[in-house]
PDB file of N, CA and C in Angstrom:
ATOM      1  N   UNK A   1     -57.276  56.138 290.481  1.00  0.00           N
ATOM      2  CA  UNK A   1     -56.954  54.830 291.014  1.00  0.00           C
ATOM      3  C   UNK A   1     -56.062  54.096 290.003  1.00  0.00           C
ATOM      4  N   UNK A   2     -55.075  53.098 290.422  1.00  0.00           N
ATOM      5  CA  UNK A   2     -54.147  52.541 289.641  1.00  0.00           C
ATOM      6  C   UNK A   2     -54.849  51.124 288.988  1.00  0.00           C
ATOM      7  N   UNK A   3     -54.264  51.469 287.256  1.00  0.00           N
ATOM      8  CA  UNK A   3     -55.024  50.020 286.843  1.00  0.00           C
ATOM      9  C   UNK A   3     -54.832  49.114 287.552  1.00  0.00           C
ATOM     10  N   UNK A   4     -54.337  48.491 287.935  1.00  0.00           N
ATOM     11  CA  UNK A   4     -54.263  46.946 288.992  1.00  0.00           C
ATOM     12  C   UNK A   4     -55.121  47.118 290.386  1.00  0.00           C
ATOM     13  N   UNK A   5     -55.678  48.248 290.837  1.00  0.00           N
ATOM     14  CA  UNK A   5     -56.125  48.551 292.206  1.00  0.00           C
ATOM     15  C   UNK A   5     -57.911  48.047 291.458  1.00  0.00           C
ATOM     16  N   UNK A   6     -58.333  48.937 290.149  1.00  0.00           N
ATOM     17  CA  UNK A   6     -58.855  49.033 289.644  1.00  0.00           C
ATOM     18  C   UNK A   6     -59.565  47.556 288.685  1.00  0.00           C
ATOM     19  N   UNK A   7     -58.945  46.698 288.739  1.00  0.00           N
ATOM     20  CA  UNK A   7     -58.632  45.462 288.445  1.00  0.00           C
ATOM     21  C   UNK A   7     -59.403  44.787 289.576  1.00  0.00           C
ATOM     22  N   UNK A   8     -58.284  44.769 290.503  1.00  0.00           N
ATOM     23  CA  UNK A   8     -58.811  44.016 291.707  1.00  0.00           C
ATOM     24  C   UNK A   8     -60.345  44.449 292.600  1.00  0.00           C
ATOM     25  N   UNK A   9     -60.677  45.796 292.164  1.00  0.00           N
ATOM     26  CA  UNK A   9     -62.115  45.815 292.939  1.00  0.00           C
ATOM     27  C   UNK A   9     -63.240  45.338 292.130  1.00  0.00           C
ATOM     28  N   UNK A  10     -62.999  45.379 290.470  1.00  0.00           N
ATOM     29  CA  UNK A  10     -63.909  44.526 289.553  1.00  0.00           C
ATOM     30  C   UNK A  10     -63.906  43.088 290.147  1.00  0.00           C
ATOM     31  N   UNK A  11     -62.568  42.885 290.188  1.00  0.00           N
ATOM     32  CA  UNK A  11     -62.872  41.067 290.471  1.00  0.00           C
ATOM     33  C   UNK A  11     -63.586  40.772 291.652  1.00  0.00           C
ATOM     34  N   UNK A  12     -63.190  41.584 292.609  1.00  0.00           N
ATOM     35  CA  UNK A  12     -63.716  41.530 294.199  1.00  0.00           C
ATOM     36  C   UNK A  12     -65.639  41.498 294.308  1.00  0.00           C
ATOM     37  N   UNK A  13     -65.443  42.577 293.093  1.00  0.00           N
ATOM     38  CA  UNK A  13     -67.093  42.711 292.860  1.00  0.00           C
ATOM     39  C   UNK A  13     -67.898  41.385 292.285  1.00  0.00           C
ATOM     40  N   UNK A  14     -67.433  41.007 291.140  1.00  0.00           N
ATOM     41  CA  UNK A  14     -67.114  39.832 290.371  1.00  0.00           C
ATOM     42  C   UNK A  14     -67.509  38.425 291.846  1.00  0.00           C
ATOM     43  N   UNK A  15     -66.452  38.942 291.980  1.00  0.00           N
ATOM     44  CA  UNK A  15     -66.356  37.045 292.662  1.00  0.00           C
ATOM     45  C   UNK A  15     -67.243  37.311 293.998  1.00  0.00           C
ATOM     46  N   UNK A  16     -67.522  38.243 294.194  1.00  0.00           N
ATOM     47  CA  UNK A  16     -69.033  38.585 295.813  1.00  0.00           C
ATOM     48  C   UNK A  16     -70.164  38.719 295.015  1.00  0.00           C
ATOM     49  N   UNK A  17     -69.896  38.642 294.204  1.00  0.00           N
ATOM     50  CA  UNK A  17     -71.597  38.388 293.396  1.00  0.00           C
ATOM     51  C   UNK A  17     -72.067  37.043 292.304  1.00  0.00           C
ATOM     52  N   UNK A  18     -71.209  36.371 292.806  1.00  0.00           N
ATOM     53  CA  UNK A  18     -71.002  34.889 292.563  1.00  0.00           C
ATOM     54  C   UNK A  18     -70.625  34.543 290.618  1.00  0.00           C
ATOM     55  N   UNK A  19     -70.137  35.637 290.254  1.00  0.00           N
ATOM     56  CA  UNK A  19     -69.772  35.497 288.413  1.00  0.00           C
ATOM     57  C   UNK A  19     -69.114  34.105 288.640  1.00  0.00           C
ATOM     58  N   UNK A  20     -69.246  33.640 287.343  1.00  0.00           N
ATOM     59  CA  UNK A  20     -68.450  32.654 287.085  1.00  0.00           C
ATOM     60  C   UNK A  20     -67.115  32.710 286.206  1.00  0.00           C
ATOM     61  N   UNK A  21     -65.775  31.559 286.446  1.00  0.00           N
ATOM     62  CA  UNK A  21     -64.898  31.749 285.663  1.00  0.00           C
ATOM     63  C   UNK A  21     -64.340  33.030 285.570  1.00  0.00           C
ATOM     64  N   UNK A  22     -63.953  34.160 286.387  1.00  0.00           N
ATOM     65  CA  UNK A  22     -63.417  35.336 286.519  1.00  0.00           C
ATOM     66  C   UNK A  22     -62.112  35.142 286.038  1.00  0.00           C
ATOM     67  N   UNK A  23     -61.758  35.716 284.886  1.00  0.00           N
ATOM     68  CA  UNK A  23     -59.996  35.460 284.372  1.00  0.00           C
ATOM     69  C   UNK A  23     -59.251  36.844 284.228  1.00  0.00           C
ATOM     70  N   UNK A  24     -58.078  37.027 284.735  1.00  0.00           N
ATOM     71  CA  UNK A  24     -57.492  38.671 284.491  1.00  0.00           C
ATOM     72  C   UNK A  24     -56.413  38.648 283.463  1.00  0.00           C
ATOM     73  N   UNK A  25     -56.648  39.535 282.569  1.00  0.00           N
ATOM     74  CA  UNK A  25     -55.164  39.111 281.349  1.00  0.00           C
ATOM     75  C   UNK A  25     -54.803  40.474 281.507  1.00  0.00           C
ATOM     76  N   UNK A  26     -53.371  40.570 281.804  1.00  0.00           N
ATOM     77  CA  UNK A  26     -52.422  41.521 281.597  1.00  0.00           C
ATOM     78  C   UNK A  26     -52.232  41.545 280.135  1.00  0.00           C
ATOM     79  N   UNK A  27     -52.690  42.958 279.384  1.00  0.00           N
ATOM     80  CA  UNK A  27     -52.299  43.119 278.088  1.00  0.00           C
ATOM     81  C   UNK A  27     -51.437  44.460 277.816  1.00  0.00           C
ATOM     82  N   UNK A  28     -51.255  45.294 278.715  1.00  0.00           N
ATOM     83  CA  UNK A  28     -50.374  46.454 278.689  1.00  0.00           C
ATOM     84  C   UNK A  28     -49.031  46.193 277.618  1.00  0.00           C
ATOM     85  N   UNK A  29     -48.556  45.122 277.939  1.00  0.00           N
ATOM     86  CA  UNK A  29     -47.097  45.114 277.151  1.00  0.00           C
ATOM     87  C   UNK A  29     -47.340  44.535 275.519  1.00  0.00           C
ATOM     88  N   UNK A  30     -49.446  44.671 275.324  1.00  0.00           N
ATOM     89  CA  UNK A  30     -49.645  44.132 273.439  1.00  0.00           C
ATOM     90  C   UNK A  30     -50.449  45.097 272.864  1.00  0.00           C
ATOM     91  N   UNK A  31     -50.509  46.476 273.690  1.00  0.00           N
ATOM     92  CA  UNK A  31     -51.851  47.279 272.865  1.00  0.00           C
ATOM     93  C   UNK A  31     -51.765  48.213 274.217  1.00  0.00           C
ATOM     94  N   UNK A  32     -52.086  49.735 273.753  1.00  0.00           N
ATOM     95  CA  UNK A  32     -52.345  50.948 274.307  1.00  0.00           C
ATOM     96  C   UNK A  32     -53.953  51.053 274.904  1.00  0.00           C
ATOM     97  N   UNK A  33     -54.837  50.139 274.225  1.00  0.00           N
ATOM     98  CA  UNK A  33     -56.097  50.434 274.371  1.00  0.00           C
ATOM     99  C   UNK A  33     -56.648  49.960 275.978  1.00  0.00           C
ATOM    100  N   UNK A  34     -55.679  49.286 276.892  1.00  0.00           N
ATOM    101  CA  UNK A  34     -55.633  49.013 278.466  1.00  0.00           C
ATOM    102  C   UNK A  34     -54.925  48.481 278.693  1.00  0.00           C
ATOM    103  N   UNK A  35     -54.681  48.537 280.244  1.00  0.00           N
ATOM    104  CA  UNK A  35     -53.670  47.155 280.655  1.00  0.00           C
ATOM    105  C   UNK A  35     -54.311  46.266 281.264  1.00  0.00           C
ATOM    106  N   UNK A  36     -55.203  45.898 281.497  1.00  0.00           N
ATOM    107  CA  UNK A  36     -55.978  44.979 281.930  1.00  0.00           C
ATOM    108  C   UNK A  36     -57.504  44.075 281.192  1.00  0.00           C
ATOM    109  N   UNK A  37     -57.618  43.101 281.009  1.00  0.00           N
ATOM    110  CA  UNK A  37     -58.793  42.626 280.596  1.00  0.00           C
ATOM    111  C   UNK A  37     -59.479  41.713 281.568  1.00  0.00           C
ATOM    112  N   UNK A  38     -60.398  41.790 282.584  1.00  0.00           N
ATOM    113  CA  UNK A  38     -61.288  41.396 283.374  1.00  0.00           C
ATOM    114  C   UNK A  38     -62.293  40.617 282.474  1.00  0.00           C
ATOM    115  N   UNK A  39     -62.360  39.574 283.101  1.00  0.00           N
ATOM    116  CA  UNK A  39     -63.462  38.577 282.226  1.00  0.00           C
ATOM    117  C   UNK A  39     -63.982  37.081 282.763  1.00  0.00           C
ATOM    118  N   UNK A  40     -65.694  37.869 282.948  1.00  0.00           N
ATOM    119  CA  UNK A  40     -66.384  36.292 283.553  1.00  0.00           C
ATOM    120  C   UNK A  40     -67.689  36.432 282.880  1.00  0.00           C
ATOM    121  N   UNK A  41     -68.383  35.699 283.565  1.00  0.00           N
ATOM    122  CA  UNK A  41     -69.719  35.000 282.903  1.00  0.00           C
ATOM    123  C   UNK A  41     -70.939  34.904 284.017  1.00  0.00           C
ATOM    124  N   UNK A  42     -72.069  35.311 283.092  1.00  0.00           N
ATOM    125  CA  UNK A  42     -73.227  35.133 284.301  1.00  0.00           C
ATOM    126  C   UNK A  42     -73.867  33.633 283.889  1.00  0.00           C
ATOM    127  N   UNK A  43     -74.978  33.439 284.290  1.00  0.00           N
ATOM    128  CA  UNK A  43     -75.551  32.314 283.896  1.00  0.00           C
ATOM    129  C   UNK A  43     -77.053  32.313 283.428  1.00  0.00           C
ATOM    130  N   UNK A  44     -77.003  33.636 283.095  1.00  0.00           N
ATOM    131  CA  UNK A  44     -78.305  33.846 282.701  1.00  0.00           C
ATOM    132  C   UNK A  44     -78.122  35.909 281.976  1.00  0.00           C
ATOM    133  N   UNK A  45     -79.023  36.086 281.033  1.00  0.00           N
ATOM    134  CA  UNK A  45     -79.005  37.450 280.545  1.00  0.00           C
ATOM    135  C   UNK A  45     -79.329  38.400 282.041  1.00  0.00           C
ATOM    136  N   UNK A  46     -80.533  37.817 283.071  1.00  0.00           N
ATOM    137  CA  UNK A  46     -80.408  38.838 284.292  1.00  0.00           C
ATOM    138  C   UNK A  46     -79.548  38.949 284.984  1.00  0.00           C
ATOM    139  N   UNK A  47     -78.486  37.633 285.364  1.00  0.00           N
ATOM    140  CA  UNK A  47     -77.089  38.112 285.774  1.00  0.00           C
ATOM    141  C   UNK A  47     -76.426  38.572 285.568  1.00  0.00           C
ATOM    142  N   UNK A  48     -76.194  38.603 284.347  1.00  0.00           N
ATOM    143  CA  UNK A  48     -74.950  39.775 283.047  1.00  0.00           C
ATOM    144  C   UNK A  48     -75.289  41.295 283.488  1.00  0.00           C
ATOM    145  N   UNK A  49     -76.802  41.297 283.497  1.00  0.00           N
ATOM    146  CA  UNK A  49     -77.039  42.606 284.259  1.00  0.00           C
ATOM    147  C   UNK A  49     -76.781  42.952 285.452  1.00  0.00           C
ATOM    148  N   UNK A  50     -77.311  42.111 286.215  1.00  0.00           N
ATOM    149  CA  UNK A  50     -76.878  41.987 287.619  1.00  0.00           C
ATOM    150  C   UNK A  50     -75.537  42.290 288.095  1.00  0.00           C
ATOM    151  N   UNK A  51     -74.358  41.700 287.330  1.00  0.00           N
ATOM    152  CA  UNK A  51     -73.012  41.682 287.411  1.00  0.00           C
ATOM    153  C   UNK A  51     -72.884  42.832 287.005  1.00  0.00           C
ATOM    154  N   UNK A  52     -73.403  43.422 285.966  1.00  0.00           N
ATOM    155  CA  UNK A  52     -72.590  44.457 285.390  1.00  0.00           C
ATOM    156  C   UNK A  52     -73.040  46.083 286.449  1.00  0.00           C
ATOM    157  N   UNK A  53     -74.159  46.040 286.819  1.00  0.00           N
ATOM    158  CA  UNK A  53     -74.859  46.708 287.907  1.00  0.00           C
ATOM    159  C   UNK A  53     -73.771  47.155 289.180  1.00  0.00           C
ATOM    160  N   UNK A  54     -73.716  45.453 289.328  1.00  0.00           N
ATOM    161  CA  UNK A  54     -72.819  45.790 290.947  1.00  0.00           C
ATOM    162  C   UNK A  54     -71.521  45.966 290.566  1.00  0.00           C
ATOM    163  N   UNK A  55     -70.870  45.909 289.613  1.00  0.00           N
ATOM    164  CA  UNK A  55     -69.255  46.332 289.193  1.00  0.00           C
ATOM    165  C   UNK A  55     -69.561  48.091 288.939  1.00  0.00           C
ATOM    166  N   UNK A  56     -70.583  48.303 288.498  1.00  0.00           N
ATOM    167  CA  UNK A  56     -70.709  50.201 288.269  1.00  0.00           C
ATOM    168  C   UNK A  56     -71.006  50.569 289.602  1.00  0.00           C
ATOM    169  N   UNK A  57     -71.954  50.068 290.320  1.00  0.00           N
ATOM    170  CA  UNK A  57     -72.169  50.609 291.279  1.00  0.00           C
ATOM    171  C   UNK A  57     -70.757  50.490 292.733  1.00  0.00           C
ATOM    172  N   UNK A  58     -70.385  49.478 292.704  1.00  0.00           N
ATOM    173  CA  UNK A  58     -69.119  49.605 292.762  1.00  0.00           C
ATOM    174  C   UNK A  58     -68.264  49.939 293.056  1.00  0.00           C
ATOM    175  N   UNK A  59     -67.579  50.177 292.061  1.00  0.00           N
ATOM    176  CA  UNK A  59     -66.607  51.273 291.624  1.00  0.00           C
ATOM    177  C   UNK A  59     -67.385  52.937 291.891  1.00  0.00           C
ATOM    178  N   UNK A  60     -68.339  53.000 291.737  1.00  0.00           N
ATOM    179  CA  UNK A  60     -69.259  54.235 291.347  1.00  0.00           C
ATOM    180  C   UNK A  60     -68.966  54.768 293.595  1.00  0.00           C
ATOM    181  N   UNK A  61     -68.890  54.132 293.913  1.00  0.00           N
ATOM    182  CA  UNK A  61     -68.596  54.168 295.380  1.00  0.00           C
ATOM    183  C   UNK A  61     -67.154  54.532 296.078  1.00  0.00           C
ATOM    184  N   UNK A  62     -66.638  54.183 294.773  1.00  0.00           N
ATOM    185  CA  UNK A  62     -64.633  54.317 294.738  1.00  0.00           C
ATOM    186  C   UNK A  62     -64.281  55.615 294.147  1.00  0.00           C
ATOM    187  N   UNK A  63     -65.567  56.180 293.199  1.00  0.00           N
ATOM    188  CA  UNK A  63     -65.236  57.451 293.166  1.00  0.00           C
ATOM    189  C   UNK A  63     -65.000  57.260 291.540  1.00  0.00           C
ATOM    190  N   UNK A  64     -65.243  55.766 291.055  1.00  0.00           N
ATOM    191  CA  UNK A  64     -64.967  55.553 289.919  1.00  0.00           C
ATOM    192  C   UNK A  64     -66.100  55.508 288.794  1.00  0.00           C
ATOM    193  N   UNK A  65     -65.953  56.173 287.811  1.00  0.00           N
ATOM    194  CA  UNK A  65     -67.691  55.643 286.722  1.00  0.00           C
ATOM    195  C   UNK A  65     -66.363  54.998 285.323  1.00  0.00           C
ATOM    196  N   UNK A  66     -67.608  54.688 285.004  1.00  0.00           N
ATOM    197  CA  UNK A  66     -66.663  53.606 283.179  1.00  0.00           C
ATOM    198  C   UNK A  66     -66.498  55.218 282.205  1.00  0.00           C
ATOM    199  N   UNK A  67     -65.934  55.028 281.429  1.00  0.00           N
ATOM    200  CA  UNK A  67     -66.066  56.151 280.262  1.00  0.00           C
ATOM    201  C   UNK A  67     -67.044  55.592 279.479  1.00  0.00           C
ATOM    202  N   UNK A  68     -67.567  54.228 278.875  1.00  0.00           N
ATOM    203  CA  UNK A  68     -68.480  53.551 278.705  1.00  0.00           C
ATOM    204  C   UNK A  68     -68.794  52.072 278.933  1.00  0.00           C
ATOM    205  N   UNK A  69     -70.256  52.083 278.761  1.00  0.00           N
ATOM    206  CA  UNK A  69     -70.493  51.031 279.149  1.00  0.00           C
ATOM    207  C   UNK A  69     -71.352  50.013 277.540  1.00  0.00           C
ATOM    208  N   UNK A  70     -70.860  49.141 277.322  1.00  0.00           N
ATOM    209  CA  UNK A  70     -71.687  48.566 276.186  1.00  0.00           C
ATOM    210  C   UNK A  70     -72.244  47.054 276.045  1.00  0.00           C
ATOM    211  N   UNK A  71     -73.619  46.972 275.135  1.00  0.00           N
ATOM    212  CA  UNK A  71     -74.035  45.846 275.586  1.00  0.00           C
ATOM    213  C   UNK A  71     -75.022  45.518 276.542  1.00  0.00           C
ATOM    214  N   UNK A  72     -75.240  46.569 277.406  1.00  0.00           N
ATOM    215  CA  UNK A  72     -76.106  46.502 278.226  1.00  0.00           C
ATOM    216  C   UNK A  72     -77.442  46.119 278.055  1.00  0.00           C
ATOM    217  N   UNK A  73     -78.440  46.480 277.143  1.00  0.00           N
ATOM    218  CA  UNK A  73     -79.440  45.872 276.956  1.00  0.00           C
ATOM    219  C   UNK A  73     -79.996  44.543 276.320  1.00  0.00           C
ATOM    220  N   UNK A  74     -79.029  44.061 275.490  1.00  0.00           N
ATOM    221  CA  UNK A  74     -78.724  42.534 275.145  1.00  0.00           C
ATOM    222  C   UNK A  74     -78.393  41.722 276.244  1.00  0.00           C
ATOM    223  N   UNK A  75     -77.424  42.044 276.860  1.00  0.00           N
ATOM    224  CA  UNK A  75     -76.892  41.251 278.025  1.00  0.00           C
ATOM    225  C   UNK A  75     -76.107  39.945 277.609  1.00  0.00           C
ATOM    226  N   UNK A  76     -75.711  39.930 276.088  1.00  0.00           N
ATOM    227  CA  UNK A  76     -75.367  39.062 276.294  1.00  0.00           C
ATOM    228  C   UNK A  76     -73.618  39.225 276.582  1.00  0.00           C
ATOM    229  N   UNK A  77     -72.895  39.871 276.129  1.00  0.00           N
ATOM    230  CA  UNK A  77     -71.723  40.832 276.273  1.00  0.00           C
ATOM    231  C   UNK A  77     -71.231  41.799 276.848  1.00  0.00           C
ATOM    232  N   UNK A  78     -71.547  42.323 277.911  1.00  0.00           N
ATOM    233  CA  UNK A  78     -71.802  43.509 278.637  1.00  0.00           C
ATOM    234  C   UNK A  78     -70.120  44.038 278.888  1.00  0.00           C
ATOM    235  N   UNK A  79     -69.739  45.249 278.416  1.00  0.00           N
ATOM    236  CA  UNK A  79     -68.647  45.657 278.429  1.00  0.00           C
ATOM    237  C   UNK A  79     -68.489  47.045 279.010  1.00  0.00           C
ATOM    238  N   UNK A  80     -67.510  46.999 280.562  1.00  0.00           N
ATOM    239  CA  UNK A  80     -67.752  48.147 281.098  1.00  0.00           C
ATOM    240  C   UNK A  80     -66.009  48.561 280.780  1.00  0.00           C
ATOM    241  N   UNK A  81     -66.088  49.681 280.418  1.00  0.00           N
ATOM    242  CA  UNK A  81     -64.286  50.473 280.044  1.00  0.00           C
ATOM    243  C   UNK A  81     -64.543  51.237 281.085  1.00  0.00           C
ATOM    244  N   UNK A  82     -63.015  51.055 281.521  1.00  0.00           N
ATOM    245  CA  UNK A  82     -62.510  52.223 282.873  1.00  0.00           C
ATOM    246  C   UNK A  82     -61.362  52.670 282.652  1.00  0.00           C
ATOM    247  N   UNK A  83     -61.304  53.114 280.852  1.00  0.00           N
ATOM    248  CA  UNK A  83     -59.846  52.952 280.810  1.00  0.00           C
ATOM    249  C   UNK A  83     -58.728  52.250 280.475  1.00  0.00           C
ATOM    250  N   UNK A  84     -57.880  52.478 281.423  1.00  0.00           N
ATOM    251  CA  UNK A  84     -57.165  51.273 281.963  1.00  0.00           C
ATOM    252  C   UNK A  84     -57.343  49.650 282.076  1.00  0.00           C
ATOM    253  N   UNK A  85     -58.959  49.556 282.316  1.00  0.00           N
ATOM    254  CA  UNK A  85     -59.462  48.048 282.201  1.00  0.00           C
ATOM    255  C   UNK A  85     -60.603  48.213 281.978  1.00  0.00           C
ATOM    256  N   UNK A  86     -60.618  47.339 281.367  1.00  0.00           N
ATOM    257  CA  UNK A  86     -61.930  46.775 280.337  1.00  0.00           C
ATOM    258  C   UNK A  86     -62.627  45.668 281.517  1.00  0.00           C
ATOM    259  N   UNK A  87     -63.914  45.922 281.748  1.00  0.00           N
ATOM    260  CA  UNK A  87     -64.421  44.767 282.369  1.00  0.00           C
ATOM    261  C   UNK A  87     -65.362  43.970 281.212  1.00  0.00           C
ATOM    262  N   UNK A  88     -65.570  42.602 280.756  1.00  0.00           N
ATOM    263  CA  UNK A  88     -66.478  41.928 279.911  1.00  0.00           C
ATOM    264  C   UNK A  88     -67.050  41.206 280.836  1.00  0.00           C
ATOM    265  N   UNK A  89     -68.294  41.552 280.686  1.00  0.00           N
ATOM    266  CA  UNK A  89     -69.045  40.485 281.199  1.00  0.00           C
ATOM    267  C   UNK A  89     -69.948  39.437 280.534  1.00  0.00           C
ATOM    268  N   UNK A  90     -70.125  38.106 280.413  1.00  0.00           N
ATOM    269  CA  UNK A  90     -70.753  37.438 278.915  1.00  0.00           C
ATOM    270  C   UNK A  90     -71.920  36.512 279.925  1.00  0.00           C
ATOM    271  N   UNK A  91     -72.649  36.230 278.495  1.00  0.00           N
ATOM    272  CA  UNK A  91     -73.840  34.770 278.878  1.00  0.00           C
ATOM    273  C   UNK A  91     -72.488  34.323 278.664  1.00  0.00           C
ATOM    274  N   UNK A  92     -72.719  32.811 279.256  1.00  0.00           N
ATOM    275  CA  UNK A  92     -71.708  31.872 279.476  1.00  0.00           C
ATOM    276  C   UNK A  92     -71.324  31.438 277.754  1.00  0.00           C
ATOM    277  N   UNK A  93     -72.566  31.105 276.557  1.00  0.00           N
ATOM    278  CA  UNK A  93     -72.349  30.764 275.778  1.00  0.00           C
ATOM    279  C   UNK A  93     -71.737  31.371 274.412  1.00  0.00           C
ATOM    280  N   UNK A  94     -71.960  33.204 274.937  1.00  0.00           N
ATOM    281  CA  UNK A  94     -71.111  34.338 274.177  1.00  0.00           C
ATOM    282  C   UNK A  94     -70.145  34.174 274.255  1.00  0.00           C
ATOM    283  N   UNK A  95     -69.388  34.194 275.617  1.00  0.00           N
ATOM    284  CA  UNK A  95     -68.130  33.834 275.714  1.00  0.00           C
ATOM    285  C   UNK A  95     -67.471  32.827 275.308  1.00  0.00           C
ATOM    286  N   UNK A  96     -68.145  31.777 275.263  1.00  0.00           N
ATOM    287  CA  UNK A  96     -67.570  31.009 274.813  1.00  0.00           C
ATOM    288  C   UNK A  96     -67.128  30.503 272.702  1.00  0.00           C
ATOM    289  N   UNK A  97     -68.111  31.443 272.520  1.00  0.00           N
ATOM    290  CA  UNK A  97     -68.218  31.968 271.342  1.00  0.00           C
ATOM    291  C   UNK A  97     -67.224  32.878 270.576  1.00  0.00           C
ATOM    292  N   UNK A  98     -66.865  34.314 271.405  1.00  0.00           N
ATOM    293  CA  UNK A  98     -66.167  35.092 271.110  1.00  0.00           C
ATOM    294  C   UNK A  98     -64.524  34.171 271.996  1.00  0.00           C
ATOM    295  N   UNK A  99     -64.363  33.673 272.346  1.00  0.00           N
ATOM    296  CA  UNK A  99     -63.494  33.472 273.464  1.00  0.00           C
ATOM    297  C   UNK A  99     -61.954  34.382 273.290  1.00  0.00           C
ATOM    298  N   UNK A 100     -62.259  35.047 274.246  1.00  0.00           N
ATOM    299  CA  UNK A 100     -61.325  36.055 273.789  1.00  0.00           C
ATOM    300  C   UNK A 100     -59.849  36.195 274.795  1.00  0.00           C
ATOM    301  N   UNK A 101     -60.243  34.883 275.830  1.00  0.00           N
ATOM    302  CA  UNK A 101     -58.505  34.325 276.429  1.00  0.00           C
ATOM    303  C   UNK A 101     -58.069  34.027 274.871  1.00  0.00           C
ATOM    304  N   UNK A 102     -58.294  33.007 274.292  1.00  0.00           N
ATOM    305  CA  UNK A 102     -57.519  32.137 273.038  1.00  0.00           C
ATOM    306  C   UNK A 102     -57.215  33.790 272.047  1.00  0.00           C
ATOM    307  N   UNK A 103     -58.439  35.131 271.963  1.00  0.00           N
ATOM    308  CA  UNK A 103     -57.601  36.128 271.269  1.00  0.00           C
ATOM    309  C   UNK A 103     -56.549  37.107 271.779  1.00  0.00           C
ATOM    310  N   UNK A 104     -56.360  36.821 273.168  1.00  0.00           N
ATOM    311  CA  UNK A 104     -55.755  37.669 273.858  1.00  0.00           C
ATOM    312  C   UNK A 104     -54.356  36.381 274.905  1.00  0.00           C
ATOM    313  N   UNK A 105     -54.149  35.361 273.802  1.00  0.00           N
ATOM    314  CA  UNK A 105     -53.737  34.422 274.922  1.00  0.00           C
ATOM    315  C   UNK A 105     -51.992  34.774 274.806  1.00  0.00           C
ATOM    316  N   UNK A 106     -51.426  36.017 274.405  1.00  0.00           N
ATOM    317  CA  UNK A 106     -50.335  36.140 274.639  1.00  0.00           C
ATOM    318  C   UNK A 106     -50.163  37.572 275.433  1.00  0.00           C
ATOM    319  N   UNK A 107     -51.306  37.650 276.036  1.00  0.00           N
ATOM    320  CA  UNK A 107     -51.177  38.416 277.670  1.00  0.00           C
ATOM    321  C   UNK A 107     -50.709  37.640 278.415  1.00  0.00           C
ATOM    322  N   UNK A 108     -50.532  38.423 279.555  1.00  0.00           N
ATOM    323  CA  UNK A 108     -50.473  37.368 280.672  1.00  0.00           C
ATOM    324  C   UNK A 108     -51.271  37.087 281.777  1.00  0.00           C
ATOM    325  N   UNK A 109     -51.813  36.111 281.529  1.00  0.00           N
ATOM    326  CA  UNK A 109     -52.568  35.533 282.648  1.00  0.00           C
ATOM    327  C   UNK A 109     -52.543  35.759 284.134  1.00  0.00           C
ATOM    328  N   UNK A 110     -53.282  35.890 284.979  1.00  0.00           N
ATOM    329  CA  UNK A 110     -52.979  36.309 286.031  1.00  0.00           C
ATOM    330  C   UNK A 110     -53.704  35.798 287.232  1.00  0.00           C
ATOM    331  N   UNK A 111     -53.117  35.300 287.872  1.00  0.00           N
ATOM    332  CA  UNK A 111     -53.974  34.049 288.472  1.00  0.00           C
ATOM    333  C   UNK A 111     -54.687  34.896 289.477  1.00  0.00           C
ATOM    334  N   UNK A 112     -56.357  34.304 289.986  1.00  0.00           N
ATOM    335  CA  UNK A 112     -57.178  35.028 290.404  1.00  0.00           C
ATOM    336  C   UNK A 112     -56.929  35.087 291.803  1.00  0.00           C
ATOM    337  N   UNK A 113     -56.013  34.506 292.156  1.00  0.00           N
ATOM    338  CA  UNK A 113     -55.914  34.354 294.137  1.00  0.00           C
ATOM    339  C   UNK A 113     -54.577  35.819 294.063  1.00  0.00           C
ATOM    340  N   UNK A 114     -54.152  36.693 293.370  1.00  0.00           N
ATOM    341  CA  UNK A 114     -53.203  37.494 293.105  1.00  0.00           C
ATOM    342  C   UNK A 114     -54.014  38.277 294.090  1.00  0.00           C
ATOM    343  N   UNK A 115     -55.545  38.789 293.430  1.00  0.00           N
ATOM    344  CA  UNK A 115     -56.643  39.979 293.650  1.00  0.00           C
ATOM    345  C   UNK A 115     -57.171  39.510 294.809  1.00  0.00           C
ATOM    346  N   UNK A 116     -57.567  38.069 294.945  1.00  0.00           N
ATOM    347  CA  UNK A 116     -58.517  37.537 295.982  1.00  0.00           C
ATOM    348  C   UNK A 116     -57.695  37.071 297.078  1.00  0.00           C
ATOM    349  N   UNK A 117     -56.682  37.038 297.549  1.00  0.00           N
ATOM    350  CA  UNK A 117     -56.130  36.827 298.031  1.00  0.00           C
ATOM    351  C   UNK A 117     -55.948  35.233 299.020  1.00  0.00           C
ATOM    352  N   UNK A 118     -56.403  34.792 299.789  1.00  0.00           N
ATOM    353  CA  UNK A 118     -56.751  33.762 300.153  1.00  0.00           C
ATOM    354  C   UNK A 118     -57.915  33.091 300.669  1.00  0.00           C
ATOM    355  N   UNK A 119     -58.541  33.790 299.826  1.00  0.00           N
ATOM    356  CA  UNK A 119     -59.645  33.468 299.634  1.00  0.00           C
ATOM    357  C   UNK A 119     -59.919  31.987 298.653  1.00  0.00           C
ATOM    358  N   UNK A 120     -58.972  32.105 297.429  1.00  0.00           N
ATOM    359  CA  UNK A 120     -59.268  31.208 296.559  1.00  0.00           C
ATOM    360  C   UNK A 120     -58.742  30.200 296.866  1.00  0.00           C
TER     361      UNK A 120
END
C-alpha cells in the first residue's frame, strides 16, 4: 500500500474512534526514516490503547501489520511504524511534553480534511 493511502486509513481509524487533535506531517523531503508522521491524542492511558488497538487492527484488515509497535504498555506514547509512517499515539499531556509538530515543524503540514475528506 502507498505511504499516503497508508496515512489516510490511520487517520480514518483515528478520527472513527474519536482521537483527539489528529495532525499529518509530511517529512519525506527531511529524513529517510518515513514520509509520513500521523499524530493524536487519547484522553486517557485506556484510550491510547484503545486507539492504538483499532489502528492495528485496522490496517491488520488491509493486509497491513506495523514492523513495530512501541510503548504499548505505558500508554503513554504508543508508537505504531508501518514503515513509511509512523503512527504516535500520546496521553494528551505526553504530547504535549514531547511536542513533536514544534520538532518536526519544517515538514509539511497537512491539513486533515486532505484524508477526511468532507467530512471535516
Amino acid at each position: 500500500m502507498e505511504s499516503k493511502e497508508l496515512a489516510k486509513q490511520a487517520v480514518i481509524s483515528l478520527d472513527k474512534h474519536k482521537a483527539e487533535d489528529i495532525r499529518i506531517i509530511s517529512i519525506r523531503d527531511l529524513t529517510v526514516i518515513a514520509d509520513y508522521f500521523v499524530i493524536a491524542n487519547g484522553t486517557s492511558s485506556t484510550q491510547v490503547k484503545a486507539l492504538a488497538d483499532y489502528v492495528e487492527t485496522e490496517m491488520g484488515e488491509r493486509g497491513v501489520t506495523p514492523l513495530r509497535i512501541e510503548g504499548y504498555p505505558s500508554a503513554n506514547w504508543v508508537l505504531i511504524d508501518y514503515g513509511s509512517v509512523i503512527v504516535h499515539i500520546f496521553y494528551k499531556e505526553t504530547r504535549a511534553f514531547y511536542d513533536l509538530e514544534r520538532l518536526w515543524k519544517d515538514g509539511q503540514q497537512i491539513e486533515l480534511s486532505t484524508f477526511l475528506g468532507a467530512r471535516q
